[in-house]
Protein backbone atom coordinates (compact mmCIF):
# COMPACT_ATOMS: atom_id res chain seq x y z
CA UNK A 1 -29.87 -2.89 -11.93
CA UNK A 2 -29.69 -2.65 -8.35
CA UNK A 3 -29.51 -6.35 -7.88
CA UNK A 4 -26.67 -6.89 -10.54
CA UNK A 5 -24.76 -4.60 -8.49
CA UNK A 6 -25.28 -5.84 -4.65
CA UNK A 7 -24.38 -9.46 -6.39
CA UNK A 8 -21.25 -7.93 -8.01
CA UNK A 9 -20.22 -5.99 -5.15
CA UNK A 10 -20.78 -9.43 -2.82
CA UNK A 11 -18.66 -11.69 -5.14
CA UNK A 12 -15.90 -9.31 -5.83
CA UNK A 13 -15.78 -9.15 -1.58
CA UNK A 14 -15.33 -13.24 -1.54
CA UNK A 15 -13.00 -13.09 -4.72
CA UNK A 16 -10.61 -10.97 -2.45
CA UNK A 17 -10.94 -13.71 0.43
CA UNK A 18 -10.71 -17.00 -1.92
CA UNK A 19 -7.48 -14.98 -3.98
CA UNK A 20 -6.22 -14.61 -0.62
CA UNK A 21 -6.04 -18.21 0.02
CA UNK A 22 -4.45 -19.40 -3.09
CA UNK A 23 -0.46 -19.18 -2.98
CA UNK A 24 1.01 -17.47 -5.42
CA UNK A 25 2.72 -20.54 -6.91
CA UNK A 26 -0.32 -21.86 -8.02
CA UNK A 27 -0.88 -19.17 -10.65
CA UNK A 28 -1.04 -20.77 -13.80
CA UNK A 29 -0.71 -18.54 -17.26
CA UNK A 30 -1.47 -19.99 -20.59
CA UNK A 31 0.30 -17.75 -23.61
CA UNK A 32 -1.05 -17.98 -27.01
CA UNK A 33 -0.88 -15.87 -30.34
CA UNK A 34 -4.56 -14.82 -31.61
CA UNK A 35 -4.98 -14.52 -35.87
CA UNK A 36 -4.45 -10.78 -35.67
CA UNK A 37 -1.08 -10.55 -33.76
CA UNK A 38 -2.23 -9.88 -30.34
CA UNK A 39 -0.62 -11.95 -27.43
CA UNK A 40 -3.02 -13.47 -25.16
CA UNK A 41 -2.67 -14.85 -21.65
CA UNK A 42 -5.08 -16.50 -19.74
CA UNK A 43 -5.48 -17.67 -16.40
CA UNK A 44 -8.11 -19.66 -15.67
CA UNK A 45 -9.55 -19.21 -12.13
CA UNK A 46 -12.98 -21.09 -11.62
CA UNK A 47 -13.20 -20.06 -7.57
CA UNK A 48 -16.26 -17.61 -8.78
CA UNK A 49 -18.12 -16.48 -12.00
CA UNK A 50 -16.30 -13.59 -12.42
CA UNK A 51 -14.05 -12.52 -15.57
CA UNK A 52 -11.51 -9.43 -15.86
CA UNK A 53 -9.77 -8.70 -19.00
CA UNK A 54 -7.24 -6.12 -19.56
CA UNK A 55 -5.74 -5.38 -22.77
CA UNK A 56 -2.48 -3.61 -23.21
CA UNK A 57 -1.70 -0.85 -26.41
CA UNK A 58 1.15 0.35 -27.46
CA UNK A 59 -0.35 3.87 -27.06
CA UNK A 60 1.04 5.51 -24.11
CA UNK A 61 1.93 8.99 -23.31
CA UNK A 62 5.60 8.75 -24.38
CA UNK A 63 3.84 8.55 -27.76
CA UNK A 64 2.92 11.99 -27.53
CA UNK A 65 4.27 14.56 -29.72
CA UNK A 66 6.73 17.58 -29.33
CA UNK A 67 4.27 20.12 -28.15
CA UNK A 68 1.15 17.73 -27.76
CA UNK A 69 1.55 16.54 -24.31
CA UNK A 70 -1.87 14.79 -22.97
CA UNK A 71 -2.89 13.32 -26.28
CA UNK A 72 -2.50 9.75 -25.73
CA UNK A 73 -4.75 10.49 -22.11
CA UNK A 74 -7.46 12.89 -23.63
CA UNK A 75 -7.63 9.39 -26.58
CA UNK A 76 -7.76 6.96 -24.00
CA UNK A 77 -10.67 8.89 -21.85
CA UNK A 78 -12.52 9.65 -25.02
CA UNK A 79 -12.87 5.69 -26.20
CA UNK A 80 -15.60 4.81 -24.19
CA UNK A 81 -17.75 8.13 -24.94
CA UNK A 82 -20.43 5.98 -26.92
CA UNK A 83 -19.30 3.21 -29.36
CA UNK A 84 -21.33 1.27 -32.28
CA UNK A 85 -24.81 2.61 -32.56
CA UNK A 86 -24.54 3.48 -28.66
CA UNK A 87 -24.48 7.40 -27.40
CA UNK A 88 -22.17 7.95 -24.67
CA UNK A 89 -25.45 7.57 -22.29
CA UNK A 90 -26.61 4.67 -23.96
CA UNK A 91 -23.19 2.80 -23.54
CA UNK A 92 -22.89 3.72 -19.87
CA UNK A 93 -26.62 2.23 -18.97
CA UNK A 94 -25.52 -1.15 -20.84
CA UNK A 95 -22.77 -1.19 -17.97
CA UNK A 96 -24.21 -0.25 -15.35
CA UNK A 97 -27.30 -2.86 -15.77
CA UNK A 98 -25.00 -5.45 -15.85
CA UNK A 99 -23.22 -4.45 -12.73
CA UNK A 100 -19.81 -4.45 -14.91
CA UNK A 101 -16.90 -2.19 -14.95
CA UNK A 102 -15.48 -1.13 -18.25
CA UNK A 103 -12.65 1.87 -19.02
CA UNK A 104 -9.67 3.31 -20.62
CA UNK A 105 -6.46 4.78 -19.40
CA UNK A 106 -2.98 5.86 -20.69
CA UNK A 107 -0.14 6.25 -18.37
CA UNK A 108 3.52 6.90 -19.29
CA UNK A 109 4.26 3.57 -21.15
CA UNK A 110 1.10 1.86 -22.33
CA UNK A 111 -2.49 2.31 -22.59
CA UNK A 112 -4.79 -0.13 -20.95
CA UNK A 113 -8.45 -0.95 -22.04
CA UNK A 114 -10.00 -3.35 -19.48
CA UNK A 115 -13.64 -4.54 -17.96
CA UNK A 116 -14.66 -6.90 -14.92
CA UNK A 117 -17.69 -8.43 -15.09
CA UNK A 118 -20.39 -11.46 -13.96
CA UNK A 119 -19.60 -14.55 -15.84
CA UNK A 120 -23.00 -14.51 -16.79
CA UNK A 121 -22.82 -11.18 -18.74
CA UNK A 122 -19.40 -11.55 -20.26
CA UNK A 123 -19.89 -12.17 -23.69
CA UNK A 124 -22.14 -8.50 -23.43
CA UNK A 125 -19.06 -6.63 -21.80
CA UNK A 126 -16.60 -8.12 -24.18
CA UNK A 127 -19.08 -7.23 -26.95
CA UNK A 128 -18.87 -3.47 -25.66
CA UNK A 129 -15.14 -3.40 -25.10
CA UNK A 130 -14.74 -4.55 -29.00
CA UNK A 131 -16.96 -1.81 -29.87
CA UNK A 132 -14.99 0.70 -27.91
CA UNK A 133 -11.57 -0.57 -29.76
CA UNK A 134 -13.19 -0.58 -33.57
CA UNK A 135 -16.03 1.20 -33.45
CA UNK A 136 -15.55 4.10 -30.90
CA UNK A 137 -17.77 7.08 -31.96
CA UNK A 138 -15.55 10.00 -30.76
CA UNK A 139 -17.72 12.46 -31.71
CA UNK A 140 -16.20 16.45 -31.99
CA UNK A 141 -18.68 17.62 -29.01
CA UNK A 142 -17.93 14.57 -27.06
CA UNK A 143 -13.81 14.93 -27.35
CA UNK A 144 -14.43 18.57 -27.05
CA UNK A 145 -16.91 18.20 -23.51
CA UNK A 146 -14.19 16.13 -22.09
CA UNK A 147 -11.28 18.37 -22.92
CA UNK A 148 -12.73 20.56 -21.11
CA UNK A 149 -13.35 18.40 -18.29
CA UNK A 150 -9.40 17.60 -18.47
CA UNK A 151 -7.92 20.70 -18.24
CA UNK A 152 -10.17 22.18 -15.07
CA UNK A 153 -8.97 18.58 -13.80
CA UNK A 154 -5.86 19.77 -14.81
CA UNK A 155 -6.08 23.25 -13.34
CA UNK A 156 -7.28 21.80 -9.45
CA UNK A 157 -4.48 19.58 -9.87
CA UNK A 158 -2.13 22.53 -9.99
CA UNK A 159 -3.16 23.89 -6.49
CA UNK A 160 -1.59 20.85 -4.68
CA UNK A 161 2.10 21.32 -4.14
CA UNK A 162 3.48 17.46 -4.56
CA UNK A 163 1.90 17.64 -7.83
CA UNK A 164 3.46 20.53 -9.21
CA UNK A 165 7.06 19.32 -7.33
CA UNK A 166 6.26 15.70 -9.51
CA UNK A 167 5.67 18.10 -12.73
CA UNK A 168 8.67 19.89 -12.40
CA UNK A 169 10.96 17.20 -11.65
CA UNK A 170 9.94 15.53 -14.56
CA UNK A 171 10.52 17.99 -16.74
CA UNK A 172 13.75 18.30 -15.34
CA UNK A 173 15.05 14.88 -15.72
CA UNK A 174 13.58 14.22 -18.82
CA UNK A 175 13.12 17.52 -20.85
CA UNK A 176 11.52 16.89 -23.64
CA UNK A 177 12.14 13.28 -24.16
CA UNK A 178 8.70 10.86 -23.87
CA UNK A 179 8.80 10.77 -20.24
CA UNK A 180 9.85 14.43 -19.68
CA UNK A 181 5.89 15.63 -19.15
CA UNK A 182 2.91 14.49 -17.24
CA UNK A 183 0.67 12.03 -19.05
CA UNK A 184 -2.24 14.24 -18.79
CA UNK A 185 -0.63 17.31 -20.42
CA UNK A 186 -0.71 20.91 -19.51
CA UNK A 187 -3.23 23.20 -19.70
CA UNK A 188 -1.92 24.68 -22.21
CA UNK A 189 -1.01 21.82 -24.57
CA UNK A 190 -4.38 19.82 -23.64
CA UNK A 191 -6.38 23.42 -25.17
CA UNK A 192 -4.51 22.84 -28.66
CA UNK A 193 -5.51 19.16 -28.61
CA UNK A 194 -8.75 18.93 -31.93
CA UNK A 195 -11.25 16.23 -32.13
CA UNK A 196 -9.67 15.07 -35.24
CA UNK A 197 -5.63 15.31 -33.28
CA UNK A 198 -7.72 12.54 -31.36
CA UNK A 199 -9.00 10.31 -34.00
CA UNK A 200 -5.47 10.28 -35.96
CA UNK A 201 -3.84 9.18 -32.44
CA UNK A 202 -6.79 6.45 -32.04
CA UNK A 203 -5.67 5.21 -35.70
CA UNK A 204 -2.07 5.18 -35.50
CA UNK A 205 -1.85 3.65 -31.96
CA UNK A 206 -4.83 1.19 -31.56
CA UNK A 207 -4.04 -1.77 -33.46
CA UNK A 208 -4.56 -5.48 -31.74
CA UNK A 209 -1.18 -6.89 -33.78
CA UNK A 210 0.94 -4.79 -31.29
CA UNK A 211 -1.68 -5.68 -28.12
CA UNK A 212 -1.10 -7.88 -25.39
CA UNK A 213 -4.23 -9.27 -23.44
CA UNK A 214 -4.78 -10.18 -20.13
CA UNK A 215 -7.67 -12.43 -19.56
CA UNK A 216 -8.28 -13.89 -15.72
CA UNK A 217 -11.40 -15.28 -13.99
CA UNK A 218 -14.18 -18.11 -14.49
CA UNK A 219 -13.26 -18.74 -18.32
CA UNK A 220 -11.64 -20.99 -20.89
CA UNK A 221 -8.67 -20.64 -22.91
CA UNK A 222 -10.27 -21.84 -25.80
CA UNK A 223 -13.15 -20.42 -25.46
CA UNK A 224 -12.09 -16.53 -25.22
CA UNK A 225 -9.36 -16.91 -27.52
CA UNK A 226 -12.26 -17.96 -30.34
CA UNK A 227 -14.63 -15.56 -28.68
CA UNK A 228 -11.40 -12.53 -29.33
CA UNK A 229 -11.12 -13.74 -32.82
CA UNK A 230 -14.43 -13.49 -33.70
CA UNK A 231 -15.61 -10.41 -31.60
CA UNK A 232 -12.40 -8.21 -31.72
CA UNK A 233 -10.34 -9.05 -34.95
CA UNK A 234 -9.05 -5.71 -35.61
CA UNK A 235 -8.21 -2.81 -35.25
CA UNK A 236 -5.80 -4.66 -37.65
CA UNK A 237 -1.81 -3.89 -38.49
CA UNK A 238 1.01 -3.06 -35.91
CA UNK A 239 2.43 -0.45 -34.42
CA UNK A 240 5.89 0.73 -35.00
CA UNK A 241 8.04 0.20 -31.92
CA UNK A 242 9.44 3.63 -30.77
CA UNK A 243 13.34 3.54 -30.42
CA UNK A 244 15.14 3.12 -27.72
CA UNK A 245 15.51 6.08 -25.41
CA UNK A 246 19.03 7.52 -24.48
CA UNK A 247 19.08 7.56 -20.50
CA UNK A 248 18.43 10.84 -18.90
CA UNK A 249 22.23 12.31 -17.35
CA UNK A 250 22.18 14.91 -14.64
CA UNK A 251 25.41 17.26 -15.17
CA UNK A 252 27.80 17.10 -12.25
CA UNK A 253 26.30 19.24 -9.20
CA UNK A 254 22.96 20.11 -7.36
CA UNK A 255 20.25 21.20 -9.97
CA UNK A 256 17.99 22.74 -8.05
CA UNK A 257 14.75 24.23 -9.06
CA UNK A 258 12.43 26.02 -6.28
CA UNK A 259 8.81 27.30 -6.92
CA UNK A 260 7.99 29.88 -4.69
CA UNK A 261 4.55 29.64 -3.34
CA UNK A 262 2.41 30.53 -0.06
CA UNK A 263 2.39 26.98 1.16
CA UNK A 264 2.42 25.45 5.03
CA UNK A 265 4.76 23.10 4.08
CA UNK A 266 8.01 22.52 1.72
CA UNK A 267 7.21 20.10 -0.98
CA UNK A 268 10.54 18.29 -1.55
CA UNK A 269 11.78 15.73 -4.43
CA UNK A 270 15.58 14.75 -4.27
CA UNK A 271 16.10 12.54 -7.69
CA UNK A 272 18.57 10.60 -9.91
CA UNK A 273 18.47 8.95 -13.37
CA UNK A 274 16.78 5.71 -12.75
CA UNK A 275 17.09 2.77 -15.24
CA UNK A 276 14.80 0.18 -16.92
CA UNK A 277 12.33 -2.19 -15.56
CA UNK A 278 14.38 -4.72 -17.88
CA UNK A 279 17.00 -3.80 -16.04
CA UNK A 280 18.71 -6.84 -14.10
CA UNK A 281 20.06 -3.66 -11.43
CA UNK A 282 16.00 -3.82 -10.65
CA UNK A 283 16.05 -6.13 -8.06
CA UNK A 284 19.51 -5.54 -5.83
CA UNK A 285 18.07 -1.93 -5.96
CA UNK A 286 14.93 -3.11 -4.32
CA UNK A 287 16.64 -4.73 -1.67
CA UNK A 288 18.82 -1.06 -0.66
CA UNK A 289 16.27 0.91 -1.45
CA UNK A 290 13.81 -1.19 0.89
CA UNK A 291 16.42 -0.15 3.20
CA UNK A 292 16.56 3.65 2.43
CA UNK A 293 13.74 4.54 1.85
CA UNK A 294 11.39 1.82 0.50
CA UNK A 295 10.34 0.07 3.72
CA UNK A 296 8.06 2.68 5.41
CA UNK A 297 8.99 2.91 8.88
CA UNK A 298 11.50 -0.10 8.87
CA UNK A 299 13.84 1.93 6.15
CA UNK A 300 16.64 4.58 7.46
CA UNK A 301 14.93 8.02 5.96
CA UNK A 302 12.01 7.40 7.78
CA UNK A 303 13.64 6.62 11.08
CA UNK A 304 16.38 9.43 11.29
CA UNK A 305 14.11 12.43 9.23
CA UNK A 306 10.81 11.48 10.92
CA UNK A 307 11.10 9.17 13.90
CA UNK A 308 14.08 10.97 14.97
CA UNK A 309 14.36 14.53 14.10
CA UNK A 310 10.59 15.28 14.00
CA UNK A 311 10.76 16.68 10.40
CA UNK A 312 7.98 14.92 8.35
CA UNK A 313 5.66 12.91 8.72
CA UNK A 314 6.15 10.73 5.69
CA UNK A 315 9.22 10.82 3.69
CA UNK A 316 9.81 8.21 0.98
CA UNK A 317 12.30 6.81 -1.83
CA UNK A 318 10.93 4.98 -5.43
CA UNK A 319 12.21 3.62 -8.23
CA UNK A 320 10.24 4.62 -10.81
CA UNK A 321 11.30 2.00 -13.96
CA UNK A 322 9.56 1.49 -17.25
CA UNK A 323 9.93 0.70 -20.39
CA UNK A 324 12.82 3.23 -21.05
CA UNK A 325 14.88 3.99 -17.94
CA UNK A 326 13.39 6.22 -15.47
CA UNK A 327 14.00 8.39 -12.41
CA UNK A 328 15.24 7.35 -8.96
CA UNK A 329 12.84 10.27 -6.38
CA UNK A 330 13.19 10.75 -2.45
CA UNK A 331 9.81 12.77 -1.83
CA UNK A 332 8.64 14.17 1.31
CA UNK A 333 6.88 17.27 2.89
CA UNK A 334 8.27 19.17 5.82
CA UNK A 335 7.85 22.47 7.52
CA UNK A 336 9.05 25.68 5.30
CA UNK A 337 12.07 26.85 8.15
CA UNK A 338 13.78 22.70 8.19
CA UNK A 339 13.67 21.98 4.70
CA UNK A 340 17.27 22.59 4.60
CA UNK A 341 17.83 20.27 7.48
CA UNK A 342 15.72 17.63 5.97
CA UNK A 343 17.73 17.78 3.06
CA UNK A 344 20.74 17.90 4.71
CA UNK A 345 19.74 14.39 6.99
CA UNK A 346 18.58 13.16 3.34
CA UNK A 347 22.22 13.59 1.98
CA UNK A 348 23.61 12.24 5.10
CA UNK A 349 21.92 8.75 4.69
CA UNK A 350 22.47 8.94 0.97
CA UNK A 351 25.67 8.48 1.16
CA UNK A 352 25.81 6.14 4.45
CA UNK A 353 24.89 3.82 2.51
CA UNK A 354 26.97 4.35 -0.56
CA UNK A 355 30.27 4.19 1.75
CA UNK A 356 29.10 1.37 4.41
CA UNK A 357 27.53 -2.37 3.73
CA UNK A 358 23.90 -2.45 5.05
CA UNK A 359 23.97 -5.02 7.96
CA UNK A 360 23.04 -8.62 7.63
CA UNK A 361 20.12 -7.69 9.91
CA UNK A 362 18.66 -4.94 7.86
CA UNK A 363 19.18 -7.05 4.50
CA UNK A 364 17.87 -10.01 5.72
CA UNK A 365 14.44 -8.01 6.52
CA UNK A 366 14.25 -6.84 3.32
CA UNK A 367 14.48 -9.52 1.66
CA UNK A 368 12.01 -11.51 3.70
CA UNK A 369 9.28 -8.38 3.66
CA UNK A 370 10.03 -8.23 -0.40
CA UNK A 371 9.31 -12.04 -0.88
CA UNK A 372 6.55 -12.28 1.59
CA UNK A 373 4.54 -9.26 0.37
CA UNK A 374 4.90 -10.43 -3.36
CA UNK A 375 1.31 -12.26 -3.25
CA UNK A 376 -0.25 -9.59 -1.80
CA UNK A 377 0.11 -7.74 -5.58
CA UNK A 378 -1.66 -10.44 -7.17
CA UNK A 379 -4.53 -10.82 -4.61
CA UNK A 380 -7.17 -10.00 -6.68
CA UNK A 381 -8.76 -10.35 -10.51
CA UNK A 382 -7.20 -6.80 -11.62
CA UNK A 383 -4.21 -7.11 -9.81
CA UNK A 384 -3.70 -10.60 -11.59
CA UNK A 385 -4.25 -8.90 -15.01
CA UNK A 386 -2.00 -6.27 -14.59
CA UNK A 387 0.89 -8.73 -13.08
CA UNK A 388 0.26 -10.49 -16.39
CA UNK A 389 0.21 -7.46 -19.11
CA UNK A 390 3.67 -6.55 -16.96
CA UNK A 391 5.38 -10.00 -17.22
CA UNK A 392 4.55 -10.20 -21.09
CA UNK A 393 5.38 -5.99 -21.76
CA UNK A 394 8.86 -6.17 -20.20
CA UNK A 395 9.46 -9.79 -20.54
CA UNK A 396 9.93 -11.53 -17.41
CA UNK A 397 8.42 -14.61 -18.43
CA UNK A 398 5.55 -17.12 -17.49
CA UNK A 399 8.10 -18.44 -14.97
CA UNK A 400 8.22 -14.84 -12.77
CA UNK A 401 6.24 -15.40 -10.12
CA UNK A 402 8.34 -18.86 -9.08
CA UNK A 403 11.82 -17.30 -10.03
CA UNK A 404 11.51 -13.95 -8.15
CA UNK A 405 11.90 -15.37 -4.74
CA UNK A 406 15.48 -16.29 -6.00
CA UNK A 407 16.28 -12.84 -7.70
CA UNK A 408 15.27 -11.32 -4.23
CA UNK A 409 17.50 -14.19 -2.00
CA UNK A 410 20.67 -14.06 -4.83
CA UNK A 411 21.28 -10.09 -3.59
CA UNK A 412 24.01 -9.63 -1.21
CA UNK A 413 25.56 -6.90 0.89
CA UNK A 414 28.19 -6.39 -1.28
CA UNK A 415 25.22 -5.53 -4.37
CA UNK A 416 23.36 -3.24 -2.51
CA UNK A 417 26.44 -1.11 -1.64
CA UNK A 418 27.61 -1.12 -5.53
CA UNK A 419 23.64 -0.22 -6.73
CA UNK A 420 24.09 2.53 -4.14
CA UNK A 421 26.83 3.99 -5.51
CA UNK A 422 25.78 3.54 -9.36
CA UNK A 423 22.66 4.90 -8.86
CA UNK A 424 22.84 7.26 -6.16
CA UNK A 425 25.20 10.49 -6.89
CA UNK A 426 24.45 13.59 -4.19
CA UNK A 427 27.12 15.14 -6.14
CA UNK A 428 25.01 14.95 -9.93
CA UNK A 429 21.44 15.14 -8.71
CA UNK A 430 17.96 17.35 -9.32
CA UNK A 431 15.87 18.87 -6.61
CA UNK A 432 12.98 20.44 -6.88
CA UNK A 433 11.32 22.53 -3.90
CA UNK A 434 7.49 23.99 -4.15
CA UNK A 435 7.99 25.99 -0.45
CA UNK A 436 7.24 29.81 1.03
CA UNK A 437 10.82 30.52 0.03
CA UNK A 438 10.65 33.77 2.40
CA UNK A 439 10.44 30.88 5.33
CA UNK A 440 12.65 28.08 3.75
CA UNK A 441 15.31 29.96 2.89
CA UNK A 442 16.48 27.48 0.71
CA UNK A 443 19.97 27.90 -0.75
CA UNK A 444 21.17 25.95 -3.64
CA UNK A 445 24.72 27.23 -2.89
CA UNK A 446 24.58 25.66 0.49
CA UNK A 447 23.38 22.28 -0.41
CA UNK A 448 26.02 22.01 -3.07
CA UNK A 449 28.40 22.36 -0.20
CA UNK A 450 26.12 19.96 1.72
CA UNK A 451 26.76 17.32 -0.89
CA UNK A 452 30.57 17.83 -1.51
CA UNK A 453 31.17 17.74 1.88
CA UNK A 454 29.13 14.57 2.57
């Protein structure tokens, strides 16, 4: 066992190096349809015998119901708790002795079933993924051992600030629409979760005519696609496509929502409706917000609130797009007594670059770290998979990886000034504080005047 794992850990160390050295424009992707509906794309990569597959369901936590937030996660997590004829133990020493890597997650839009593995022992891993996706045990003191096991996650979780500030938030831009919670649930919600709430999500969500797979490595195309047909045929039928979500709208003026607790340091998130990843907006706001926030210590927040006023020591600005639009954040921590002048610099820079054009120097950087970092999210066998599931989920096409380049070059100054000023509204936004409020004083009457007046 020991052996399968030193050689495992060696050749995933020079897959990394031999990724490295491949440009990205020689990333070929074969698409075809399997018998039971799922999409399958394949890149074959013969550098090493290595294989990663990743398969994408329709079973995410915006399928969770009203009052049932965490199901799709505590599903996902429970899959792989013994399959077949296998115990939970049993499955996890077949693994293991091949040195292979096999799991399930959910996050917000999809859930992802996936497992790396030697060449050699592919055909066993795939045979224990299928087992996982048609045969998974999900016995009642199994689901029930690891519900527990998610809410004390659940409960540690709660002690760190940022992740209560990222809780909050959500719920504030979203309510209760499928991205308005966590995708692990609440304490509260994941406790009301049954074994049998978890095999009735398993059934209505885990069905390969709705899947897309992800296959990269030392492999074939016709050779796994007859392998998938014959190993994982079903679970068989579609899933009904959830429709589409109204965008979330922030009412004119500063929302602000502040949880009072004995904390060092302010835990700050400044936010916006966000839009799609479909979105064509997606890329001239990737240029500005490279610029505002995005770049690390080349973008303006983090050279007038850090380098220049001391305040934090990491402040930051995302774009969170999925499948439904999403939020626009500005996160960062900073002593209890200046979070009002870190908020205040915030909204200064905000809107600097809603009213001015970013220089030619400043877009030009952007634009040349954007393109030039692009391979480096495709430099190894998981990476590729994901890169694939995302081009195929949100429909970018094969062609992505040649035609982003020109999607990042096509932006000018003019763009990022008018996807500043769509997207960016100090005067409509949420903010959400976890601070010592006796220190930070925070005053939501005073940064409403902050952002009229800016």
């Amino acid at each position: 066992m020991r052996a399968a794992r030193s050689l495992a850990g060696l050749l995933v160390t020079a897959m990394f190096i031999a990724l490295a050295a491949t440009p990205s424009h020689a990333l070929q992707i074969k698409r075809v349809t399997l018998n039971n509906g799922a999409i399958l794309l394949v890149s074959e990569q013969h550098q090493l015998p290595m294989v990663t597959m990743s398969i994408a369901f329709d079973a995410g936590s915006r399928r969770d119901p009203a009052g049932k937030a965490g199901f799709a996660s505590l599903t996902a997590r429970c899959l792989t708790l013994g399959a077949g004829k296998l115990s939970a133990d049993q499955f996890n020493q077949q693994v293991d002795f091949m040195g292979s890597s096999l799991s399930v997650d959910a996050s917000e839009d999809f859930a992802e079933a996936s497992f790396t593995s030697l060449k050699k022992y592919e055909p066993e891993t795939l045979a224990l993924l299928a087992d996982v996706l048609q045969h998974p045990a999900l016995h009642d003191d199994d689901i029930l051992r690891k519900r527990a096991e998610v809410i004390a996650a659940i409960k540690a979780a709660e002690q760190q600030p940022g992740y209560v500030a990222g809780v909050a938030f959500r719920k504030q831009m979203f309510d209760d629409t499928p991205y308005g919670h966590d995708a692990d649930g609440t304490t509260d919600s994941v406790s009301k979760l049954t074994p049998a709430d978890v095999r009735d999500f398993y059934r209505e969500y885990y069905k390969m005519g709705s899947a897309v797979i992800a296959v990269v490595g030392d492999v074939d195309t016709d050779q796994i696609k007859a392998a998938l047909e014959k190993e994982l045929a079903g679970p068989a039928g579609k899933v009904t496509p959830e429709t589409e979500q109204t965008p979330p709208k922030v009412p004119p003026g500063v929302h602000l929502t502040i949880i009072d607790r004995n904390v060092a340091q302010a835990n700050l998130i400044m936010g916006f409706p966000g839009m799609a990843r479909s979105n064509p907006d997606y890329y001239r706001f990737q240029v500005m917000n490279y610029v505002l926030g995005g770049g690390g210590f080349a973008s303006r927040l983090m050279a007038v609130v850090r380098s220049r006023a001391g305040l934090a020591y990491s402040i930051s600005s995302q774009n969170e797009a999925g499948k439904f639009p999403g939020s626009i954040r500005i996160a960062l921590q900073t002593k209890n007594r200046s979070a009002n002048e870190a908020m205040k610099l915030i909204l200064q820079q905000v809107n600097e670059i809603r009213d001015h054009p970013v220089s030619d120097a400043e877009l030009a950087s952007a634009k040349k770290f954007l393109i030039g970092s692009f391979p480096l999210k495709i430099d190894r066998q998981s990476a590729i998979a994901g890169y694939m599931l995302d081009i195929e989920l949100y429909g970018l096409g094969l062609d992505y990886i040649d035609k982003y380049p020109g999607y990042i070059n096509a932006v000018t100054t003019q763009q990022v000034q008018e996807v500043a000023r769509k997207y960016l509204h100090p005067d409509a936004m949420i903010v959400v504080a976890v601070a010592n409020q006796a220190e930070a004083a925070i005053n939501a009457k005073a940064l409403q005047e902050e952002a009229k007046h800016n």
